[in-house]
PDB file of N, CA and C in Angstrom:
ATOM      1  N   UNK A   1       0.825  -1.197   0.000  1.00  0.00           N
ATOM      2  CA  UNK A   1       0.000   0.000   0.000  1.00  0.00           C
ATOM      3  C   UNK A   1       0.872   1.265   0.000  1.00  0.00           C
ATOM      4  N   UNK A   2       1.973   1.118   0.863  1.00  0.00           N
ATOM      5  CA  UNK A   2       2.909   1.959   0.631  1.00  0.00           C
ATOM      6  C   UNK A   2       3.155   2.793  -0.273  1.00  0.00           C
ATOM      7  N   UNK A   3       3.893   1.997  -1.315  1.00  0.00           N
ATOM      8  CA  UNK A   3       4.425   1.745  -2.792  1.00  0.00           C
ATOM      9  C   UNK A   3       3.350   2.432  -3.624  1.00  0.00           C
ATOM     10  N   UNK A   4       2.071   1.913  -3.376  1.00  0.00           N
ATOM     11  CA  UNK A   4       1.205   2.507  -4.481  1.00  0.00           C
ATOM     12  C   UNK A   4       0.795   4.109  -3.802  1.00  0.00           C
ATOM     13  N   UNK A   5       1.221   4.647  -2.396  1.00  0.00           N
ATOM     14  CA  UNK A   5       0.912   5.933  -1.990  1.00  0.00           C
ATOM     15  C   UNK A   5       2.165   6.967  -2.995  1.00  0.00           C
ATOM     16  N   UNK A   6       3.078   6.221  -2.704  1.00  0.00           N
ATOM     17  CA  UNK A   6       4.267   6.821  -3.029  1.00  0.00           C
ATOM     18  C   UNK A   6       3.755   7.315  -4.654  1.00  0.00           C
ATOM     19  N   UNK A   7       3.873   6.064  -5.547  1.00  0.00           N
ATOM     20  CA  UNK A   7       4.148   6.417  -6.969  1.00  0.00           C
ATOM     21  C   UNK A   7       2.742   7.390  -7.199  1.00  0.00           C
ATOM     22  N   UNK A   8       1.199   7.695  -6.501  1.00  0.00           N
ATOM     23  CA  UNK A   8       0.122   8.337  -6.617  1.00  0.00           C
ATOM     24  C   UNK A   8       0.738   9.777  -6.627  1.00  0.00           C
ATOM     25  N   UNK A   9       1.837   9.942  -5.370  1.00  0.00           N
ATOM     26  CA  UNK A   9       2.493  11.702  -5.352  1.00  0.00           C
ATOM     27  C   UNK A   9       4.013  11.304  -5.855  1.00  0.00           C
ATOM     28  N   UNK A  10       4.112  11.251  -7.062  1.00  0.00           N
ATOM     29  CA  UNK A  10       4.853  11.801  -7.522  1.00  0.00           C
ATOM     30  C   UNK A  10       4.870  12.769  -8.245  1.00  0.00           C
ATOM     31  N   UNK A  11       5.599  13.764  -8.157  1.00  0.00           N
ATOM     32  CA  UNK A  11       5.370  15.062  -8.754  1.00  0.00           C
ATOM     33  C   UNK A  11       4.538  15.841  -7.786  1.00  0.00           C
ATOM     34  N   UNK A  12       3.604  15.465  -7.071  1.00  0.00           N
ATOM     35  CA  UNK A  12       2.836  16.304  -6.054  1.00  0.00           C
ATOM     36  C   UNK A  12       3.755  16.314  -4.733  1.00  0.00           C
ATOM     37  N   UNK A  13       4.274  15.727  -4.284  1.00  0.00           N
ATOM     38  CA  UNK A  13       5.468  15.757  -2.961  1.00  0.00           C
ATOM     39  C   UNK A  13       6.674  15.548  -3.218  1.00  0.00           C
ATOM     40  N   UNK A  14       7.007  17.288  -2.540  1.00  0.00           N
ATOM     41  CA  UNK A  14       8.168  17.730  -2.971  1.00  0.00           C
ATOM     42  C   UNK A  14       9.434  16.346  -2.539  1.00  0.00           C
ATOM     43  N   UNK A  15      10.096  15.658  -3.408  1.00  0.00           N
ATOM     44  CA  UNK A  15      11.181  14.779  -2.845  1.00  0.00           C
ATOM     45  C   UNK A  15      12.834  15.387  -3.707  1.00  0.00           C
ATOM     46  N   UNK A  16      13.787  15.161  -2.935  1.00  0.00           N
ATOM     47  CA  UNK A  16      15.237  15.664  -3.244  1.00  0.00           C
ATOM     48  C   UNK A  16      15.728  14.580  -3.882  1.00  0.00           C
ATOM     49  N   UNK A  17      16.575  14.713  -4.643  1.00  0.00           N
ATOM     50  CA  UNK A  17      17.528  13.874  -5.277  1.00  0.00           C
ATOM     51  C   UNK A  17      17.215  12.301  -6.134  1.00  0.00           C
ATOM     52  N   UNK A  18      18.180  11.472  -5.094  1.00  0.00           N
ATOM     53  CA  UNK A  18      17.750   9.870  -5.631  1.00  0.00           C
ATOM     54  C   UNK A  18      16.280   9.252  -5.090  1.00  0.00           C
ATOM     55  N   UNK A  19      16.008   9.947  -3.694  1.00  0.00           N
ATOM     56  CA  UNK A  19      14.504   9.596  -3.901  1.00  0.00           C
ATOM     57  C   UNK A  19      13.357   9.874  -5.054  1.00  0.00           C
ATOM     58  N   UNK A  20      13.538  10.894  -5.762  1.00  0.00           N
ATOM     59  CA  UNK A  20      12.951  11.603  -6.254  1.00  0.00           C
ATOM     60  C   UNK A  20      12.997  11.121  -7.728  1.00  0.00           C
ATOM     61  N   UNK A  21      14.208  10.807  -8.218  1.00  0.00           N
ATOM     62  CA  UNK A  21      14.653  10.093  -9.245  1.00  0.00           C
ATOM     63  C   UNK A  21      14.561   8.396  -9.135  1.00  0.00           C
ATOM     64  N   UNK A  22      14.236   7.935  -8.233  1.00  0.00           N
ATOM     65  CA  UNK A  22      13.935   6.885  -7.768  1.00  0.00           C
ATOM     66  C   UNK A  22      12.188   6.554  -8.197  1.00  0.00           C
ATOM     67  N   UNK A  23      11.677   7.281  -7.617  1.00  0.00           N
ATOM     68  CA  UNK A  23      10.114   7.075  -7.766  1.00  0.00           C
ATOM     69  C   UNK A  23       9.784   7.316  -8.812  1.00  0.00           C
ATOM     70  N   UNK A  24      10.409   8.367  -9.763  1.00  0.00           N
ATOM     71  CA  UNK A  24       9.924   8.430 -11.136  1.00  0.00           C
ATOM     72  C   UNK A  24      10.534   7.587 -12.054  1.00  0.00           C
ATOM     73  N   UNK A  25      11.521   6.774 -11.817  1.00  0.00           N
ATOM     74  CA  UNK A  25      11.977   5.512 -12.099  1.00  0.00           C
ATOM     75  C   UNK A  25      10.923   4.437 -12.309  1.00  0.00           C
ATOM     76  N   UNK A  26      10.560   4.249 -10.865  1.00  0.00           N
ATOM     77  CA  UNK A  26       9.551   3.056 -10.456  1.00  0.00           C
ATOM     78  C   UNK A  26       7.990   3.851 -11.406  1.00  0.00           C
ATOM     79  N   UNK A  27       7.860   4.753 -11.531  1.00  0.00           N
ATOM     80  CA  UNK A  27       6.235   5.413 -11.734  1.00  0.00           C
ATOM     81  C   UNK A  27       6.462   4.841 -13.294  1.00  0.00           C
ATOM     82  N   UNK A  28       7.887   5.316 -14.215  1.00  0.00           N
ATOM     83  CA  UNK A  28       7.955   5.169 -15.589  1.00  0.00           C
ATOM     84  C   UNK A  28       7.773   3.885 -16.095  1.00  0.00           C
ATOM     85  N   UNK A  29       8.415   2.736 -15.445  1.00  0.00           N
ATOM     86  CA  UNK A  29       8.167   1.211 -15.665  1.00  0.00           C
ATOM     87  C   UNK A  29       7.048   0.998 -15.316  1.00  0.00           C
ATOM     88  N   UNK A  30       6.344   1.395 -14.248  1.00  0.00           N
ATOM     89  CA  UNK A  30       4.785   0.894 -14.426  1.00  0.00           C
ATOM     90  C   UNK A  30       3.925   1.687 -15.488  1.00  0.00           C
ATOM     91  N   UNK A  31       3.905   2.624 -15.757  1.00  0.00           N
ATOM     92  CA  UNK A  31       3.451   3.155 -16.902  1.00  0.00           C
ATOM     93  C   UNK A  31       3.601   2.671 -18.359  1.00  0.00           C
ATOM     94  N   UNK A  32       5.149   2.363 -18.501  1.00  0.00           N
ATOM     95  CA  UNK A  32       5.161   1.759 -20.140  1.00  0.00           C
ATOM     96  C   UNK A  32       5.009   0.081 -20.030  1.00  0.00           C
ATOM     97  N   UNK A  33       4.708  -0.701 -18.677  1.00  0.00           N
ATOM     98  CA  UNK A  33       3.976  -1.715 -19.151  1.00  0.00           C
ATOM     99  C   UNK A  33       2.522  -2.054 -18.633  1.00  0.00           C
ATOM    100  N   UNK A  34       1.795  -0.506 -18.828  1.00  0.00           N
ATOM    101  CA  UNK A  34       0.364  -0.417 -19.027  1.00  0.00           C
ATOM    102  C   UNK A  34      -0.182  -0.044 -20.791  1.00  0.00           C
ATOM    103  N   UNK A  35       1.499   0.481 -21.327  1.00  0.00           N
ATOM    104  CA  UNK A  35       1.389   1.241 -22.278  1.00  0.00           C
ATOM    105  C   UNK A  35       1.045   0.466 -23.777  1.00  0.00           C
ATOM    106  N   UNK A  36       0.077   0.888 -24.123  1.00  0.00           N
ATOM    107  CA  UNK A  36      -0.899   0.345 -25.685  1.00  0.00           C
ATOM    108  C   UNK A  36      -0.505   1.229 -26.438  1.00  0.00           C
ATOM    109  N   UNK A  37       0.524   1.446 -27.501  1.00  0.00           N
ATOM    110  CA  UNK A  37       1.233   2.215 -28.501  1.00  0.00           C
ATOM    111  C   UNK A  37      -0.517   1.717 -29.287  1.00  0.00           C
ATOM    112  N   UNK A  38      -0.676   2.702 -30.173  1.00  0.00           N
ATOM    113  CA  UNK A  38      -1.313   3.073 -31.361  1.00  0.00           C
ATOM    114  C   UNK A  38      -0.852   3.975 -32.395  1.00  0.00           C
ATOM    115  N   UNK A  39      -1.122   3.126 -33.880  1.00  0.00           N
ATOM    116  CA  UNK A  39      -1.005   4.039 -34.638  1.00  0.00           C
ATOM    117  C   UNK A  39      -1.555   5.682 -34.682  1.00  0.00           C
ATOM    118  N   UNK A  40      -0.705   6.699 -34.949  1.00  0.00           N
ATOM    119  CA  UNK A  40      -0.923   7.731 -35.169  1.00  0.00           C
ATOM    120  C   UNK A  40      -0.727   8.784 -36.388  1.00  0.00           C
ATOM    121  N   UNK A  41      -1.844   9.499 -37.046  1.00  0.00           N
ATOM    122  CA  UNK A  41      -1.985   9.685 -37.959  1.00  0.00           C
ATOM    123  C   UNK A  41      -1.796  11.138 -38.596  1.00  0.00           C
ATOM    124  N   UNK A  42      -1.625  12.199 -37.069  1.00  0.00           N
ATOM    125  CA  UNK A  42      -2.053  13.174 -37.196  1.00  0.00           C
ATOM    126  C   UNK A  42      -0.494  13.831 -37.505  1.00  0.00           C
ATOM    127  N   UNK A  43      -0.710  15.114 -37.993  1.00  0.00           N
ATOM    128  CA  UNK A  43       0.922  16.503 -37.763  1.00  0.00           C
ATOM    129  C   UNK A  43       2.215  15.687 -37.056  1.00  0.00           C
ATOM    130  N   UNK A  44       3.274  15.847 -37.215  1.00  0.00           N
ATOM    131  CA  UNK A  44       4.257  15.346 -36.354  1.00  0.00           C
ATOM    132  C   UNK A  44       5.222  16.629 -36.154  1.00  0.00           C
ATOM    133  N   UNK A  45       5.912  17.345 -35.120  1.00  0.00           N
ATOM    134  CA  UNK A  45       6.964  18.010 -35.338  1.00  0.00           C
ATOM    135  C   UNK A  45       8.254  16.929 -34.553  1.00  0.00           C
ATOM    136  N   UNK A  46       9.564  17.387 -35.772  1.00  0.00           N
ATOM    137  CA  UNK A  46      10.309  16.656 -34.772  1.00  0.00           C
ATOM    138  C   UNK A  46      11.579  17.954 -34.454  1.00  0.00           C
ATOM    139  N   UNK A  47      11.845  18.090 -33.397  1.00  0.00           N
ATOM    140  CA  UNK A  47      12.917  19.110 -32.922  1.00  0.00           C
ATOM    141  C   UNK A  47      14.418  17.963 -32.461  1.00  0.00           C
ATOM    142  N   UNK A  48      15.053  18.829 -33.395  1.00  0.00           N
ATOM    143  CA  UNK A  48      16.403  18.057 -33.580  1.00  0.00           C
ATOM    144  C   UNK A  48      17.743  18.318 -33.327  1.00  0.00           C
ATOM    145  N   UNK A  49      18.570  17.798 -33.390  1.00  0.00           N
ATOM    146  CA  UNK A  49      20.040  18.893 -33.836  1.00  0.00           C
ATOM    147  C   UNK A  49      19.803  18.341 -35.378  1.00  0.00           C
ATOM    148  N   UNK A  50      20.793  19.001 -36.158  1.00  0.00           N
ATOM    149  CA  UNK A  50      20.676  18.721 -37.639  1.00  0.00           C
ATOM    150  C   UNK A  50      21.498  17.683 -37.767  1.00  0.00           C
ATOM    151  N   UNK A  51      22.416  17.000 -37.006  1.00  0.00           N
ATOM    152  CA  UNK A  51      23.090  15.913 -36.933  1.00  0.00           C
ATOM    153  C   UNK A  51      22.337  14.190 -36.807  1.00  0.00           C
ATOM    154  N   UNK A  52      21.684  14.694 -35.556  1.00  0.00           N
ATOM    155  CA  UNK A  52      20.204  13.363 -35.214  1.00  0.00           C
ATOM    156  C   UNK A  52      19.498  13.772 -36.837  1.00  0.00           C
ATOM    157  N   UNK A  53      18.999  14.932 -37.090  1.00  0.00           N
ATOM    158  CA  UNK A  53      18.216  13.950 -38.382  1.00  0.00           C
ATOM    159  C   UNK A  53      18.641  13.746 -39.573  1.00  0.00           C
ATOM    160  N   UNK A  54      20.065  14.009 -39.407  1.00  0.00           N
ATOM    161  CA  UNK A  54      20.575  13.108 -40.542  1.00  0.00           C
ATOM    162  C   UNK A  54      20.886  12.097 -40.771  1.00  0.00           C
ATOM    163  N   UNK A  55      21.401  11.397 -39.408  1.00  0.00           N
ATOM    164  CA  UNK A  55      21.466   9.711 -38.748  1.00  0.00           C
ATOM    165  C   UNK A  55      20.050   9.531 -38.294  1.00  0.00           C
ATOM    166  N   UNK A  56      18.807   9.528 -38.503  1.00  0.00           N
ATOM    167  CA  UNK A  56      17.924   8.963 -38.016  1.00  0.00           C
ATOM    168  C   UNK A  56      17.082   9.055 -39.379  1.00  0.00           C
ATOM    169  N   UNK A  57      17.096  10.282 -40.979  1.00  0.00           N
ATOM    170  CA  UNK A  57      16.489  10.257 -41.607  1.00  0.00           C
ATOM    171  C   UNK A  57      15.806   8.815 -41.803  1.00  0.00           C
ATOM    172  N   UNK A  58      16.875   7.782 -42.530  1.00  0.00           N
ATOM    173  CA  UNK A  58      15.923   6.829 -43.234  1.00  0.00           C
ATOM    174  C   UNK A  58      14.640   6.308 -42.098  1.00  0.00           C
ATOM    175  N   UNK A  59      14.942   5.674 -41.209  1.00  0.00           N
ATOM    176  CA  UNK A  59      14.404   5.132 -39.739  1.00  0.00           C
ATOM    177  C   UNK A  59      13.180   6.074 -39.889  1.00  0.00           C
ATOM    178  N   UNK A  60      12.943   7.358 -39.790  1.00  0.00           N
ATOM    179  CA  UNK A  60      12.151   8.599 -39.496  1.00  0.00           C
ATOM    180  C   UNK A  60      11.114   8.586 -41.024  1.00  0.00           C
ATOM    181  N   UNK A  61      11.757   8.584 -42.302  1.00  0.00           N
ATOM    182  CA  UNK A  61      11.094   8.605 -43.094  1.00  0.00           C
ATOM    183  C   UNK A  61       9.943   7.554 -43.080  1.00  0.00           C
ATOM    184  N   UNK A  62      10.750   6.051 -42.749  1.00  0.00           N
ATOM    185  CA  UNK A  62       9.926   4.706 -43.035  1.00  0.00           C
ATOM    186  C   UNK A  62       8.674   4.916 -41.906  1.00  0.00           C
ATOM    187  N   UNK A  63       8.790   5.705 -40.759  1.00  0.00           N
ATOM    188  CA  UNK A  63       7.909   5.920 -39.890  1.00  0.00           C
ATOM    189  C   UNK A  63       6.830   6.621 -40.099  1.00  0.00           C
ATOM    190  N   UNK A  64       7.563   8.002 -40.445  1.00  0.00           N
ATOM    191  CA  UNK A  64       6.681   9.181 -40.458  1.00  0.00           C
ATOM    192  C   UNK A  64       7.119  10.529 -41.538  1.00  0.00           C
ATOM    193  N   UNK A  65       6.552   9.481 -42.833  1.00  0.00           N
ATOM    194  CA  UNK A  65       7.090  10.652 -44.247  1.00  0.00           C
ATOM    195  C   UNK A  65       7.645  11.993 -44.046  1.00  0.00           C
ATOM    196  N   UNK A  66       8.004  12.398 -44.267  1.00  0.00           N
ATOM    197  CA  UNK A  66       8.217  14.183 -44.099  1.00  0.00           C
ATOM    198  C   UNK A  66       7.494  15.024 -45.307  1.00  0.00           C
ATOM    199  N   UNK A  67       7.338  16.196 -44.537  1.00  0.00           N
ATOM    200  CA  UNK A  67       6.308  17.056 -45.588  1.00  0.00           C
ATOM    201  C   UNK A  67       7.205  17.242 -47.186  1.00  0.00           C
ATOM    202  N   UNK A  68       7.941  16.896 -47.423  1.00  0.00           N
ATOM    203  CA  UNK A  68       8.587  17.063 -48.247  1.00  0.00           C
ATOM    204  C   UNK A  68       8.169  15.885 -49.416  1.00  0.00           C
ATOM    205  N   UNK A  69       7.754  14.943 -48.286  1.00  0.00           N
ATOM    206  CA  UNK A  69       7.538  13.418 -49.581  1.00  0.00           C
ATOM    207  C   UNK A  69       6.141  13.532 -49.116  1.00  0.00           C
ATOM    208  N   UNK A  70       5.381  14.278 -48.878  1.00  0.00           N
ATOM    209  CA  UNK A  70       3.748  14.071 -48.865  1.00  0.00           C
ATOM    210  C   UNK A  70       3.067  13.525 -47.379  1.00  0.00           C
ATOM    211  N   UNK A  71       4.561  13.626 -46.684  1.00  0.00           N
ATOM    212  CA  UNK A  71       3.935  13.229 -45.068  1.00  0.00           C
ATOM    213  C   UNK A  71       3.429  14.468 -44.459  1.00  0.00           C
ATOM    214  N   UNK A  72       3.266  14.107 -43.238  1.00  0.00           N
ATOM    215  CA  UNK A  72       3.301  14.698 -42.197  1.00  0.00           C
ATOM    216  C   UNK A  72       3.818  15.000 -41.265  1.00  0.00           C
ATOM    217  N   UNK A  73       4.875  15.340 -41.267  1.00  0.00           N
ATOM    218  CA  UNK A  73       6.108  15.293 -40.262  1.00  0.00           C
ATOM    219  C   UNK A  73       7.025  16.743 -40.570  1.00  0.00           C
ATOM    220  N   UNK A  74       7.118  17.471 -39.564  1.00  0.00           N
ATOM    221  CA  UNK A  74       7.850  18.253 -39.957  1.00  0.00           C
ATOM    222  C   UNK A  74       8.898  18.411 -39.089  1.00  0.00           C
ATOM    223  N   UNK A  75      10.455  18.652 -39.995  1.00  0.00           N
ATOM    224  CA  UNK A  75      11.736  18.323 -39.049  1.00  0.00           C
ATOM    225  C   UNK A  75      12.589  19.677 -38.838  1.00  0.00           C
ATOM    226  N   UNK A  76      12.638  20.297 -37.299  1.00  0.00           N
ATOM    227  CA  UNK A  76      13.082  21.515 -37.527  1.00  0.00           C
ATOM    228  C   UNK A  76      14.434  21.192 -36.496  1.00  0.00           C
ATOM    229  N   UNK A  77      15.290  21.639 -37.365  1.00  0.00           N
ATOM    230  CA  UNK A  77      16.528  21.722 -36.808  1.00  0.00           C
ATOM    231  C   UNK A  77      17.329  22.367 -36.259  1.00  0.00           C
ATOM    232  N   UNK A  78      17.149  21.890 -34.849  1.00  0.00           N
ATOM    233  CA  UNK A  78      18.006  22.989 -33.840  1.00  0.00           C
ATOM    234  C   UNK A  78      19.284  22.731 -32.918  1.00  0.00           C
ATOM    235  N   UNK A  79      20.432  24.153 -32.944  1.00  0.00           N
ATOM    236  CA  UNK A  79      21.738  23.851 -32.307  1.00  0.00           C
ATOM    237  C   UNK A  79      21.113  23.172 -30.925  1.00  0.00           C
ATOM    238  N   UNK A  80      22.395  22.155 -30.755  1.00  0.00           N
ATOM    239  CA  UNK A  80      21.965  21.846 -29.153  1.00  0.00           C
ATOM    240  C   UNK A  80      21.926  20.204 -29.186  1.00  0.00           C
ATOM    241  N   UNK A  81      21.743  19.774 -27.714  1.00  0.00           N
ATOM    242  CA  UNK A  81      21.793  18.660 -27.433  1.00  0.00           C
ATOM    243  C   UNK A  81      19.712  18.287 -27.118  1.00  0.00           C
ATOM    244  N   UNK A  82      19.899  16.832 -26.736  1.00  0.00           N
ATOM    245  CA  UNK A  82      18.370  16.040 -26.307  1.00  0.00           C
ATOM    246  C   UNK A  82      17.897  17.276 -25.091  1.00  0.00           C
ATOM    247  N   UNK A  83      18.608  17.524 -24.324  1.00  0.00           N
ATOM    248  CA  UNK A  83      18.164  18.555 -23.066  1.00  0.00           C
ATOM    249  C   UNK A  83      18.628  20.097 -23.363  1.00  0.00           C
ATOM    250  N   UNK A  84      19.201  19.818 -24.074  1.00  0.00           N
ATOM    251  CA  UNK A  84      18.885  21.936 -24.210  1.00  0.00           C
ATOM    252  C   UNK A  84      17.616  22.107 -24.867  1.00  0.00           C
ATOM    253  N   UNK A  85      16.870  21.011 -25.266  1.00  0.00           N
ATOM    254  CA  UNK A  85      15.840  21.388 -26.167  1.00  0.00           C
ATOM    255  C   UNK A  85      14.630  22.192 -24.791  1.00  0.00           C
ATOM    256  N   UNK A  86      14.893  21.812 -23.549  1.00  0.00           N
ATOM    257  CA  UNK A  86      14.366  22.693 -22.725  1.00  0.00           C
ATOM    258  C   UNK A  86      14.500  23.444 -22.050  1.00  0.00           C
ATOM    259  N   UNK A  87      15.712  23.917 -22.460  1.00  0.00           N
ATOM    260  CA  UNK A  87      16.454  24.950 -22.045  1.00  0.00           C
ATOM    261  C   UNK A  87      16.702  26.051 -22.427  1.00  0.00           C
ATOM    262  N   UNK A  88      16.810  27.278 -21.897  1.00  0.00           N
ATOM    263  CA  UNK A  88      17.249  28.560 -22.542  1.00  0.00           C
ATOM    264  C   UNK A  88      18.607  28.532 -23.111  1.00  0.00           C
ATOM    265  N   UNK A  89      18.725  29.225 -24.369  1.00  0.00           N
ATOM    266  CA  UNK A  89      18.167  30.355 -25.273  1.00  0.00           C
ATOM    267  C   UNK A  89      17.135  29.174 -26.265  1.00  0.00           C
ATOM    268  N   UNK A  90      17.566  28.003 -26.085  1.00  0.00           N
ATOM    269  CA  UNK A  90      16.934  26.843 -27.121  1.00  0.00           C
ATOM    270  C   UNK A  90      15.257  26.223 -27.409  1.00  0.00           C
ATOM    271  N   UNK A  91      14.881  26.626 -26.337  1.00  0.00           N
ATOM    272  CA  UNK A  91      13.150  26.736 -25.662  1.00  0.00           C
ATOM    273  C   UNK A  91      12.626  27.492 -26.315  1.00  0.00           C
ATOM    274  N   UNK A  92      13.147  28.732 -26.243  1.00  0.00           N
ATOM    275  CA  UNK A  92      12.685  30.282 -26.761  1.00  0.00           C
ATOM    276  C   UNK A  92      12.341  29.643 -28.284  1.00  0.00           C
ATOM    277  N   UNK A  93      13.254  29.166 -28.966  1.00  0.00           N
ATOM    278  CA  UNK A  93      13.270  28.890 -30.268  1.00  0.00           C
ATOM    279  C   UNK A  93      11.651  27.998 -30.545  1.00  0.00           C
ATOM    280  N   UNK A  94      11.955  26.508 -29.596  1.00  0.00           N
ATOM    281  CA  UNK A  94      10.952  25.283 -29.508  1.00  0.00           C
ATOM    282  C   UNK A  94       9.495  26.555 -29.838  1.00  0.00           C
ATOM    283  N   UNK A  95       9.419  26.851 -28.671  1.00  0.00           N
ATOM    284  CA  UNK A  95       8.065  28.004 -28.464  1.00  0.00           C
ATOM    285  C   UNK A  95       7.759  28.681 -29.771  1.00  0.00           C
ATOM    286  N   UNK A  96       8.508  29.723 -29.731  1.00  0.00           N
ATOM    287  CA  UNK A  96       8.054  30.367 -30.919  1.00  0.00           C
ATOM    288  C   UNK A  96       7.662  29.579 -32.154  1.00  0.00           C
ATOM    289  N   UNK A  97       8.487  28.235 -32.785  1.00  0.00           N
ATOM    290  CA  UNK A  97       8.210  27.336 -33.973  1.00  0.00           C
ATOM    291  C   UNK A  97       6.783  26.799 -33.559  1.00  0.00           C
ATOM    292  N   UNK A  98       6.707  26.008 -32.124  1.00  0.00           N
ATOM    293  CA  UNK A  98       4.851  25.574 -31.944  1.00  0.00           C
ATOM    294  C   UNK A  98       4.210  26.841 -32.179  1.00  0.00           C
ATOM    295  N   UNK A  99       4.761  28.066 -31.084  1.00  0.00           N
ATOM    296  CA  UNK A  99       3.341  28.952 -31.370  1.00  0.00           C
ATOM    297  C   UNK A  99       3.303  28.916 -32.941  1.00  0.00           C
ATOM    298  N   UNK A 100       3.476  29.515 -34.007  1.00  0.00           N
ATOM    299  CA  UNK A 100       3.633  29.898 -35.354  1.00  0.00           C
ATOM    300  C   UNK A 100       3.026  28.700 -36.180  1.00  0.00           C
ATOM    301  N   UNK A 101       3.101  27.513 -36.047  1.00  0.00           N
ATOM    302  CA  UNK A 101       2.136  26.218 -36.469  1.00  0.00           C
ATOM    303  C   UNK A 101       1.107  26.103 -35.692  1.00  0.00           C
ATOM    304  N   UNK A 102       1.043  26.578 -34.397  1.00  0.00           N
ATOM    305  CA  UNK A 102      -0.407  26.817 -33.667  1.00  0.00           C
ATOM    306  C   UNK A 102      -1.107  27.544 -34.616  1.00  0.00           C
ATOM    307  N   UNK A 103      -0.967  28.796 -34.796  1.00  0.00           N
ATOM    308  CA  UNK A 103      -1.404  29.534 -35.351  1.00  0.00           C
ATOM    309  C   UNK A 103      -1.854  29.631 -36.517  1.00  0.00           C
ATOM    310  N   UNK A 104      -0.894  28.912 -37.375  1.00  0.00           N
ATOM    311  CA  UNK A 104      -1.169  28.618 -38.637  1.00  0.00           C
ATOM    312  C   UNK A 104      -2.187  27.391 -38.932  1.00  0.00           C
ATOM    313  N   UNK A 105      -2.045  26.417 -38.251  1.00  0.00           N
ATOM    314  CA  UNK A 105      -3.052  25.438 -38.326  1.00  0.00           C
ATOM    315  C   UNK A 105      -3.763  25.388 -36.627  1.00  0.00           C
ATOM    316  N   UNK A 106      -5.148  25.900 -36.704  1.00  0.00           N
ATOM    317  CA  UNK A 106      -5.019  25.753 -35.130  1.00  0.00           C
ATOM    318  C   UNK A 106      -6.318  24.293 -34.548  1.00  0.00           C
ATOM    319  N   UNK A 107      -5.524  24.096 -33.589  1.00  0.00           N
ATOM    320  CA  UNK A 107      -6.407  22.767 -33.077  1.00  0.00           C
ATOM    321  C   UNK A 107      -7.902  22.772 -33.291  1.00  0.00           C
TER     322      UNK A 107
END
């Protein structure tokens, strides 16, 4: 009962460090083997360095065409690593590209 109090506040109680990284450990494995992947059909953006989508093109195409070949996928390429993508000055960028396809196509 414990266990299942714990993983209920995660993210709601404040925890430091390896506890903290611990429980969202344990929360993520129970989640992806509840997890039912489905096909998806809709817009894709992918935010990149221009390096990842050049080693991931073919893989990415066979997945999810790019607007270029009649998909839906659009690949915008930005300086930076997997985690600056939420990070400043690199965020600023993320933001402004969603708002501007918000806008342009809106939900």
């Amino acid at each position: 009962m414990e266990r299942r109090l714990r993983l209920a506040s995660a993210g709601i109680v404040a925890r430091r460090g390896l506890p903290q990284h611990d429980l969202f450990f344990q929360l993520h494995i129970r989640l992806l083997a509840t997890h039912q992947a489905a096909p998806y059909g809709g817009s894709t953006v992918v935010f990149a360095s221009p390096r990842y989508l050049e080693l991931a093109a073919p893989m990415l195409d066979q997945l999810l065409p790019p607007e270029s070949a009649g998909g839906r996928r659009r690949d915008v390429p930005l300086a930076g690593e997997h985690l600056d993508l939420v990070r400043e000055p690199i965020v600023a960028e993320v933001a402004r590209v969603l708002d501007s396809l918000l806008v342009a196509d809106p939900i």
